[in-house]
N, C-alpha and C. Protein backbone atom coordinates (compact mmCIF):
# COMPACT_ATOMS: atom_id res chain seq x y z
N UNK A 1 50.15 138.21 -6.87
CA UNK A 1 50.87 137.22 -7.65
C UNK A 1 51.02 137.68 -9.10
N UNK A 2 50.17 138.03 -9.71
CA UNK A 2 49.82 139.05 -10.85
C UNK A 2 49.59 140.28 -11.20
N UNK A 3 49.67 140.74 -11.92
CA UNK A 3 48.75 142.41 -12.32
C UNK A 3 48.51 142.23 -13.34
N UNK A 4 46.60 142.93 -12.81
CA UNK A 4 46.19 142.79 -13.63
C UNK A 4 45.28 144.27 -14.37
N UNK A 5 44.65 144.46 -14.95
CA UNK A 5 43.86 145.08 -15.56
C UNK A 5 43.90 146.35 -13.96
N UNK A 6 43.04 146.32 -12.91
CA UNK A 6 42.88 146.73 -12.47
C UNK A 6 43.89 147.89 -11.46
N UNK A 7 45.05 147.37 -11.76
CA UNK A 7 46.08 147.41 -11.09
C UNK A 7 47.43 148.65 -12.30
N UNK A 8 46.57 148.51 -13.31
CA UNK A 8 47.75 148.95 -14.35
C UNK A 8 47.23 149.79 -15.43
N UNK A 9 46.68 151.19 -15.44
CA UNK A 9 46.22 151.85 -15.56
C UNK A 9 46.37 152.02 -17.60
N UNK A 10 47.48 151.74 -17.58
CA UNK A 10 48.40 151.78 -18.84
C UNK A 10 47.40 150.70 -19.68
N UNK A 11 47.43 149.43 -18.87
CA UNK A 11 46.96 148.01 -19.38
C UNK A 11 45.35 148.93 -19.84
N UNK A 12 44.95 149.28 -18.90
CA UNK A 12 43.34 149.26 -18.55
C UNK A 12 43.48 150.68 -20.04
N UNK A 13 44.65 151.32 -20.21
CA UNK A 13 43.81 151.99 -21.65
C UNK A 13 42.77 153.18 -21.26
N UNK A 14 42.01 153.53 -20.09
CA UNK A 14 40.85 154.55 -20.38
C UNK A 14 39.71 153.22 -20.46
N UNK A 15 39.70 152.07 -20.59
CA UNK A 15 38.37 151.61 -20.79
C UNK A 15 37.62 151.03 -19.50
N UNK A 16 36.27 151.13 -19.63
CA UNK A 16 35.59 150.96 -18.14
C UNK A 16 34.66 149.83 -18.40
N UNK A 17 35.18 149.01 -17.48
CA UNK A 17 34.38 147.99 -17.52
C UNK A 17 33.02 148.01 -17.27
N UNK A 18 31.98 147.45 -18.17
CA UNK A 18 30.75 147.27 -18.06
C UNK A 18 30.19 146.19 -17.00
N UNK A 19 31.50 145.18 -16.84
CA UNK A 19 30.90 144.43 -15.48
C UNK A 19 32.18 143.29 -15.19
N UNK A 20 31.66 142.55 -14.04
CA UNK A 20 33.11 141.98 -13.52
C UNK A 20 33.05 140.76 -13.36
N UNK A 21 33.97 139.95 -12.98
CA UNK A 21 33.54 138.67 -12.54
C UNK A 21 34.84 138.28 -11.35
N UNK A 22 34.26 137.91 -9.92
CA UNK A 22 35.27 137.05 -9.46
C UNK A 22 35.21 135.87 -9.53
N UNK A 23 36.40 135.54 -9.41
CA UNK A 23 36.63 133.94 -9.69
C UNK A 23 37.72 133.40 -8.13
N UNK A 24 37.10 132.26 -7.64
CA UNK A 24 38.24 131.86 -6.40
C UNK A 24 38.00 130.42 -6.87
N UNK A 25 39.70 130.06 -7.02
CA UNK A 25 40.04 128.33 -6.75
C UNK A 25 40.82 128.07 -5.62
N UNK A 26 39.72 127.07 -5.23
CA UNK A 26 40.48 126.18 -3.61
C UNK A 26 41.29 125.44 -3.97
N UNK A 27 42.90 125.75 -3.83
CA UNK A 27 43.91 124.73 -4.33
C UNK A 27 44.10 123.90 -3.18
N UNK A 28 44.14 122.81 -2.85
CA UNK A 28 44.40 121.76 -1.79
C UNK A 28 46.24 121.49 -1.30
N UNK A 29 46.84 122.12 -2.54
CA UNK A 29 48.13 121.96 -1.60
C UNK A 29 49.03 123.13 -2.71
N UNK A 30 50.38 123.39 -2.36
CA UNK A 30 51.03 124.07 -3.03
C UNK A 30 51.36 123.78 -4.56
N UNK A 31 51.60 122.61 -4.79
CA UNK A 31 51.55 122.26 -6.44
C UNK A 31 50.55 122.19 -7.21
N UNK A 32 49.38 122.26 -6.55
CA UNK A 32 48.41 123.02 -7.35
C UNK A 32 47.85 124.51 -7.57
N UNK A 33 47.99 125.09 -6.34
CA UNK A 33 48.04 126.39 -6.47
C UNK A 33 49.28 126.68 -7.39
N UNK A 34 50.44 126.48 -7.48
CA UNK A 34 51.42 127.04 -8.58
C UNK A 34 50.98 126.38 -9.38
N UNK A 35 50.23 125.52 -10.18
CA UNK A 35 50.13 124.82 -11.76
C UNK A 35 48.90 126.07 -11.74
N UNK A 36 47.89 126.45 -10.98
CA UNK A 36 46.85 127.31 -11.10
C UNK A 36 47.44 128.83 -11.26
N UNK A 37 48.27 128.97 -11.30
CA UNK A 37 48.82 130.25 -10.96
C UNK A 37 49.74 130.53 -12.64
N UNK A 38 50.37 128.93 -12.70
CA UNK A 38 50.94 129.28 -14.18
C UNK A 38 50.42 129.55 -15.22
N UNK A 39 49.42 128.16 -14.94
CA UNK A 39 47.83 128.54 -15.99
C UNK A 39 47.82 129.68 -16.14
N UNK A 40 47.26 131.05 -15.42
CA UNK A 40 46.60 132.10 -15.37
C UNK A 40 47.65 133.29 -16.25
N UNK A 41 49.10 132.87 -15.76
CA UNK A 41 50.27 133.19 -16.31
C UNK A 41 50.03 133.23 -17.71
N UNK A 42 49.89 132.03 -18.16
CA UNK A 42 49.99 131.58 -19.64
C UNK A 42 48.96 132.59 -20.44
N UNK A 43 47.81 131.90 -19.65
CA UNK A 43 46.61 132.77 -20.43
C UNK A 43 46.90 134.46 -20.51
N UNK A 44 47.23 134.67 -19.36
CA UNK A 44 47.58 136.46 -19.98
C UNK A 44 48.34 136.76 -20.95
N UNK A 45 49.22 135.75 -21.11
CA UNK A 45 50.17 136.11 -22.42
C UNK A 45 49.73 136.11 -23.26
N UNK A 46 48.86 135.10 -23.44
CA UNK A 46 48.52 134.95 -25.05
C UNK A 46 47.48 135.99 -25.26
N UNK A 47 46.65 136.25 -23.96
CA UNK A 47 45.57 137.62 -24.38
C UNK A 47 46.32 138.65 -24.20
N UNK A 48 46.79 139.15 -23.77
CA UNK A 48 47.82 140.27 -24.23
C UNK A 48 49.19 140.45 -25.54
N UNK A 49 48.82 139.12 -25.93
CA UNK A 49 49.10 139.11 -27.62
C UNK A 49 48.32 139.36 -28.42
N UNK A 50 47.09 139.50 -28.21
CA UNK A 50 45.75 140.10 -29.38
C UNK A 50 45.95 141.57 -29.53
N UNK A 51 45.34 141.86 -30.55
CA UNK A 51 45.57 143.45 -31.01
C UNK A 51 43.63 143.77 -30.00
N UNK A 52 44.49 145.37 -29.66
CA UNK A 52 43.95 145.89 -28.58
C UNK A 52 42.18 145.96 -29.04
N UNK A 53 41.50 145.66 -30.54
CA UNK A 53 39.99 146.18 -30.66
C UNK A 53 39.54 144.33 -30.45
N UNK A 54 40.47 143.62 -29.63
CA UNK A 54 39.97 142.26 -29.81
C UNK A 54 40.07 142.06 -28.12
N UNK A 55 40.70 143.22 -27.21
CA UNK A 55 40.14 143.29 -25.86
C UNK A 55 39.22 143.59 -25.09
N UNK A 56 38.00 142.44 -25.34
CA UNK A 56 37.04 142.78 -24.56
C UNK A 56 36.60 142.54 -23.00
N UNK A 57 38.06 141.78 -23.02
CA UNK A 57 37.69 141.59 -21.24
C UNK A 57 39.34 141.46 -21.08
N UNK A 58 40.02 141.58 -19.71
CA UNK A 58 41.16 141.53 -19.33
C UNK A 58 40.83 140.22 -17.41
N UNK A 59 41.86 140.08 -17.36
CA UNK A 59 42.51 139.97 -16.06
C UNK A 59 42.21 140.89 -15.36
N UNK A 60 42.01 140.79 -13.66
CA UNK A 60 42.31 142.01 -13.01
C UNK A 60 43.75 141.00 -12.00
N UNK A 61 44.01 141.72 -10.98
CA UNK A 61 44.87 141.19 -10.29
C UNK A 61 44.09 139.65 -9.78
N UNK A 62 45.80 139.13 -9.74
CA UNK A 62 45.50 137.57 -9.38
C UNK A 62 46.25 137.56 -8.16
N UNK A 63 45.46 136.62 -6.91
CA UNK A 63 45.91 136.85 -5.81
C UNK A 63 45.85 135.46 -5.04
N UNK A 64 46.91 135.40 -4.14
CA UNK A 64 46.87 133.86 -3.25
C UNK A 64 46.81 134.07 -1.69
N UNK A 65 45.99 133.26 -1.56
CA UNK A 65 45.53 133.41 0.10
C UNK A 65 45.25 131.83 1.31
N UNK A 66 46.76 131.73 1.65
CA UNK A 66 47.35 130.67 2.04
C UNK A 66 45.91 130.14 3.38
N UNK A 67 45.68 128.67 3.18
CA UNK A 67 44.50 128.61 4.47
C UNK A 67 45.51 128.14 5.25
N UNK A 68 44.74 128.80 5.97
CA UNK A 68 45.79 128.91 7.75
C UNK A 68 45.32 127.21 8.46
N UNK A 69 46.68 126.74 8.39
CA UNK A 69 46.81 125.54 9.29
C UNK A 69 46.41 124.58 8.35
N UNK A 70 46.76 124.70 6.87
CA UNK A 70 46.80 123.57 5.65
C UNK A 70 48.39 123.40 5.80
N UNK A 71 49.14 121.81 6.10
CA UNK A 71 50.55 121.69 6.41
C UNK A 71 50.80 121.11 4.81
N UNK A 72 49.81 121.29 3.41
CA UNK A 72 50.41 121.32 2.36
C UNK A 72 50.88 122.53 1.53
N UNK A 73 50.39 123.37 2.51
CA UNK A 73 50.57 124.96 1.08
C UNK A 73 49.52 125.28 0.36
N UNK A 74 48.50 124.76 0.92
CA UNK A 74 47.22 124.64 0.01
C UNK A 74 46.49 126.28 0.81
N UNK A 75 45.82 126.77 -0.22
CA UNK A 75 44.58 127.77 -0.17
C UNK A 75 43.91 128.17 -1.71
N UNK A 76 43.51 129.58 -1.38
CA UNK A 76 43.10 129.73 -2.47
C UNK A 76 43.15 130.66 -3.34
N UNK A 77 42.93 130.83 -4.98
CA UNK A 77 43.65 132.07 -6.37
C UNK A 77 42.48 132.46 -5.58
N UNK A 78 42.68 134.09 -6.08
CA UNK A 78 41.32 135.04 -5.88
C UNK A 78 41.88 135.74 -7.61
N UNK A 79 40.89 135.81 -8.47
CA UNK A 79 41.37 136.95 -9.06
C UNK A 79 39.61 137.24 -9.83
N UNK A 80 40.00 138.38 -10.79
CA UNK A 80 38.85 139.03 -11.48
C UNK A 80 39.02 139.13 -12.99
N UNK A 81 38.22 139.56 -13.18
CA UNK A 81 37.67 139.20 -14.81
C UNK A 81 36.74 140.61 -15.22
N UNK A 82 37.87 141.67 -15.90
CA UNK A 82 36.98 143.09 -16.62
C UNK A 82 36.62 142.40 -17.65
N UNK A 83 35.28 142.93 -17.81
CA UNK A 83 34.24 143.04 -19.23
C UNK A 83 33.89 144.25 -19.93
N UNK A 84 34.70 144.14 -20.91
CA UNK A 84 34.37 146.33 -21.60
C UNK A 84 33.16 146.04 -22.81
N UNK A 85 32.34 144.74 -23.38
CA UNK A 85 31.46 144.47 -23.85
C UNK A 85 30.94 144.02 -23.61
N UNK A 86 29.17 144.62 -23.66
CA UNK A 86 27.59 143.83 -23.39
C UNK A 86 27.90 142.55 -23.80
N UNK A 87 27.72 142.29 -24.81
CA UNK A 87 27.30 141.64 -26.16
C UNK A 87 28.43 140.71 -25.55
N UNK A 88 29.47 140.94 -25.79
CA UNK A 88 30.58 139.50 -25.54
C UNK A 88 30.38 139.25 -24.00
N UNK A 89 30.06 139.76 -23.11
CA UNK A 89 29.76 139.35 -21.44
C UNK A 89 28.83 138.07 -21.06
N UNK A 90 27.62 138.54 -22.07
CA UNK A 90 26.85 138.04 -22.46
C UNK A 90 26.94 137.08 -23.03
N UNK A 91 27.37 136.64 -24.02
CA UNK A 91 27.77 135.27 -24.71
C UNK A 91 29.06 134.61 -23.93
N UNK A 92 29.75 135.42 -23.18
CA UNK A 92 31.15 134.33 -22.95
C UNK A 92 30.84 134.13 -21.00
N UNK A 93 30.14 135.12 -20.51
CA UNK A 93 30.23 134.70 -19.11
C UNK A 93 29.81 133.87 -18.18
N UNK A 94 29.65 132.78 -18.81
CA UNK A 94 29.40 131.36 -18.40
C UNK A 94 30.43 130.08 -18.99
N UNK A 95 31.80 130.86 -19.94
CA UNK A 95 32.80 130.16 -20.48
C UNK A 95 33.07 129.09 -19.64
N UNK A 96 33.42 129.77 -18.33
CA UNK A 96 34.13 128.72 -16.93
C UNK A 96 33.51 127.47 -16.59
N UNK A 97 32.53 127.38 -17.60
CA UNK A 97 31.41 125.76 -17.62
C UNK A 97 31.46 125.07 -18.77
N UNK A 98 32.36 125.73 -19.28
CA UNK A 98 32.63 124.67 -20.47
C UNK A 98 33.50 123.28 -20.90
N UNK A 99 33.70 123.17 -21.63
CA UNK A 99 34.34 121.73 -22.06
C UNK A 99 35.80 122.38 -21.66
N UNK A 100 36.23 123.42 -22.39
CA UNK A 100 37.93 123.00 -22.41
C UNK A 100 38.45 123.70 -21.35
N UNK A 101 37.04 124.68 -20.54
CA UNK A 101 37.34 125.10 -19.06
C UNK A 101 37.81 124.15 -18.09
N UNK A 102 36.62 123.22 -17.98
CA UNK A 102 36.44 122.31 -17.49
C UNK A 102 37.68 120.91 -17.29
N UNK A 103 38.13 120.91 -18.54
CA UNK A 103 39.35 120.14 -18.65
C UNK A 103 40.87 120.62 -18.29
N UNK A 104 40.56 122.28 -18.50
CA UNK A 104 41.59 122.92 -17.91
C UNK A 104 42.37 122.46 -16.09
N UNK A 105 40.63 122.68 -15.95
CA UNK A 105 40.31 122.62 -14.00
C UNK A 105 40.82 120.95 -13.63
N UNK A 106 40.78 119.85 -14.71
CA UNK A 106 40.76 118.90 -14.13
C UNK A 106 42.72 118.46 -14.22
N UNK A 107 42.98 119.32 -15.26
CA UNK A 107 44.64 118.87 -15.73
C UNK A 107 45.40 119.46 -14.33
N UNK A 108 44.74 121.04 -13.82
CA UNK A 108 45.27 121.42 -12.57
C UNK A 108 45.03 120.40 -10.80
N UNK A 109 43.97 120.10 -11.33
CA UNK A 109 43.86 119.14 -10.23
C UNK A 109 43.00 120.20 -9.17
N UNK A 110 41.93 120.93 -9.80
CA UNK A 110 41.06 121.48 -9.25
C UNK A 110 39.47 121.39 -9.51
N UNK A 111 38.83 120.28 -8.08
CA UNK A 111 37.33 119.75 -8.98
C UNK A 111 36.66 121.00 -9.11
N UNK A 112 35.29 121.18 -9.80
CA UNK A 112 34.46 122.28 -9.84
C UNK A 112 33.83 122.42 -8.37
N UNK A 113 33.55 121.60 -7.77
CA UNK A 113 33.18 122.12 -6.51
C UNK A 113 33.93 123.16 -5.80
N UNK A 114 35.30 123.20 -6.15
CA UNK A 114 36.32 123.80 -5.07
C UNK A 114 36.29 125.49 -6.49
N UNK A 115 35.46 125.72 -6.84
CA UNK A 115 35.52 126.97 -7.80
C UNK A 115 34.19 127.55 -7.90
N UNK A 116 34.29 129.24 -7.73
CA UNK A 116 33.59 129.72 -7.59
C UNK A 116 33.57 130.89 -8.63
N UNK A 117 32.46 131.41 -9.42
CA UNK A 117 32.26 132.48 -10.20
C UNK A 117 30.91 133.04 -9.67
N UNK A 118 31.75 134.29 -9.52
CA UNK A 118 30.45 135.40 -9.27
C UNK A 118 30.61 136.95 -10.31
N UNK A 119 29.34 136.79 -10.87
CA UNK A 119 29.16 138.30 -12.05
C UNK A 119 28.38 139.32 -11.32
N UNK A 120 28.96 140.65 -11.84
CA UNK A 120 28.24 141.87 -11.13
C UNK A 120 28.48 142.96 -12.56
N UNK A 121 27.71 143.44 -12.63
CA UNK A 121 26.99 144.29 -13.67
C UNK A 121 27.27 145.63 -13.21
N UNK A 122 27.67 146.70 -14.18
CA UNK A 122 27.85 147.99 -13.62
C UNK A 122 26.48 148.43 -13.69
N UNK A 123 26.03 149.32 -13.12
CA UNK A 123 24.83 149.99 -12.82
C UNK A 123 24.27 151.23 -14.36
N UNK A 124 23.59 150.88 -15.01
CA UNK A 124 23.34 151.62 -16.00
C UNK A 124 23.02 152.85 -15.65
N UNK A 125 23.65 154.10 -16.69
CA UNK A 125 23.90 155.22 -16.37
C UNK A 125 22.40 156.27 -15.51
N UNK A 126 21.75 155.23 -15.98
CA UNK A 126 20.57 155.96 -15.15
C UNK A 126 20.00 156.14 -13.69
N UNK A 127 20.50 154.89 -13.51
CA UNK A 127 20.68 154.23 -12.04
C UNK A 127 22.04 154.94 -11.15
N UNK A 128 22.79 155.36 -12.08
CA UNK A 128 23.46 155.94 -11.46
C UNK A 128 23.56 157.61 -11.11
N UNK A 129 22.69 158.10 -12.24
CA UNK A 129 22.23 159.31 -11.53
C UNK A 129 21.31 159.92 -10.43
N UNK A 130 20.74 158.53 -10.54
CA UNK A 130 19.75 158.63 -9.38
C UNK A 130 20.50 158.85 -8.10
């Protein structure tokens, strides 16, 4: 539905993410999956209006995955979340619990139950020589 970071080599710059995040919303019918989808729209614009030493995390691809035998159009976004800073991962990767997150989720018409965040950490260089 998107491209994102992961997908666009140009976007991604050479920088390697230090860690990731997926994110899935259960949209219950088709007009919420598209208000969830514009959302996500919006937001890339405006972060891809910041000057590039103020990108510390991007989009990766945003994706829709229709549930089979919903007769509204309903399923669910899949997308991801690069992190190229400790320090800001760290302070912002629990954003999606916040106040104006939170109000975001409710204007789309998506409760928090139906949303999921999961973080994964790249393996420090030591761990990886092993």
């Amino acid at each position: 539905m998107l491209t994102g970071s992961d997908a666009d080599p140009v976007r991604l710059a050479g920088k390697v993410p230090i860690a990731k995040s997926g994110c899935t919303y259960y949209c219950p019918n088709a007009e919420v999956a598209q208000r969830c989808i514009e959302a996500l729209r919006a937001s890339d614009e405006r972060l891809r209006s910041r000057p590039e030493e103020q990108m510390l995390w991007d989009w990766e691809c945003t994706w829709f995955e229709p549930e089979s035998g919903n007769p509204d159009g309903g399923g669910t976004v899949i997308l991801g979340v690069a992190w190229f800073d400790a320090a800001f991962f760290a302070e912002r990767r629990d954003a999606w619990l916040g106040r104006m997150h939170t109000r975001i989720y409710a204007d789309l018409g998506i409760p928090m139950d139906d949303i999921t965040v999961t973080h994964w950490t790249a393996a420090p260089p030591s761990a990886q020589a092993a």
